[in-house]
Each structure stands twice: as C-alpha cells, then as structure tokens.
Protein backbone atom coordinates (compact mmCIF):
# COMPACT_ATOMS: atom_id res chain seq x y z
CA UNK A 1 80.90 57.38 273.18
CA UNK A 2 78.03 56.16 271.08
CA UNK A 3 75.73 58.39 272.78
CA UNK A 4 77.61 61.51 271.66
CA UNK A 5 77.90 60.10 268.07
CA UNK A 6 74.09 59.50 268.28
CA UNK A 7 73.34 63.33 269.50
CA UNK A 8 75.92 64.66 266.89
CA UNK A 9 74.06 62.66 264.37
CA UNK A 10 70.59 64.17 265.25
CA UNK A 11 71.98 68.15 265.46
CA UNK A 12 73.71 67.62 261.67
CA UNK A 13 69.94 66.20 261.07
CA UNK A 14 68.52 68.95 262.03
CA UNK A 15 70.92 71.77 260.62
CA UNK A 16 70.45 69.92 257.51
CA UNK A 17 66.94 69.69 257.33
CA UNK A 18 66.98 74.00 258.58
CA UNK A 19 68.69 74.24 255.34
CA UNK A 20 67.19 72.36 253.50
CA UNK A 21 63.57 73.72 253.86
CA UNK A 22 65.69 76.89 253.78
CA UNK A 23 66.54 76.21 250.21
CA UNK A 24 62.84 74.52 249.27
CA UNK A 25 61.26 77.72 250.28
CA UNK A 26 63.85 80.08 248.37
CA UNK A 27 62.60 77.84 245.56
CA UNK A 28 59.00 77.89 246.00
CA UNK A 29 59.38 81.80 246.28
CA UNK A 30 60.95 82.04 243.07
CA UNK A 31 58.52 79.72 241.28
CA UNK A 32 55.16 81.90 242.42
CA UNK A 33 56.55 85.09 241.69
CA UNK A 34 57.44 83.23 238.10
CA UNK A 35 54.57 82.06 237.84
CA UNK A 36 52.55 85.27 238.71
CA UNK A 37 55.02 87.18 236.30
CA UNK A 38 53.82 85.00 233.50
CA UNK A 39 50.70 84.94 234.41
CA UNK A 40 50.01 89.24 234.87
C-alpha cells in the first residue's frame, strides 16, 4: 500500500513540476519580449 502512495506521490511530483516550468517559461517569454519591446 505504501508503495503505491509513494509512486503516486512521485507522478503528482512530476506533473507538477511539467507545469510548473510550463508556467516559468510562459513567464520568462513574456518578460523578454517586454523587455525587447521597451527596449526597440
């Protein structure tokens, strides 16, 4: 049982780090085109 728990734990650990860098990269997108906007 606490095997399964364990393996759960490590796939919602890696979905959430997917979206996470996901979401960090959507944001460092959006900051160099701002920044490039600003900066041309």
């Amino acid at each position: 049982m606490k095997a399964y728990a364990y393996r759960d734990f490590l796939v919602l650990k890696r979905f959430f780090i997917l979206k996470l860098s996901c979401k960090l990269s959507g944001i460092l997108k959006f900051i160099v085109n701002f920044v490039l906007i600003i900066s041309f």
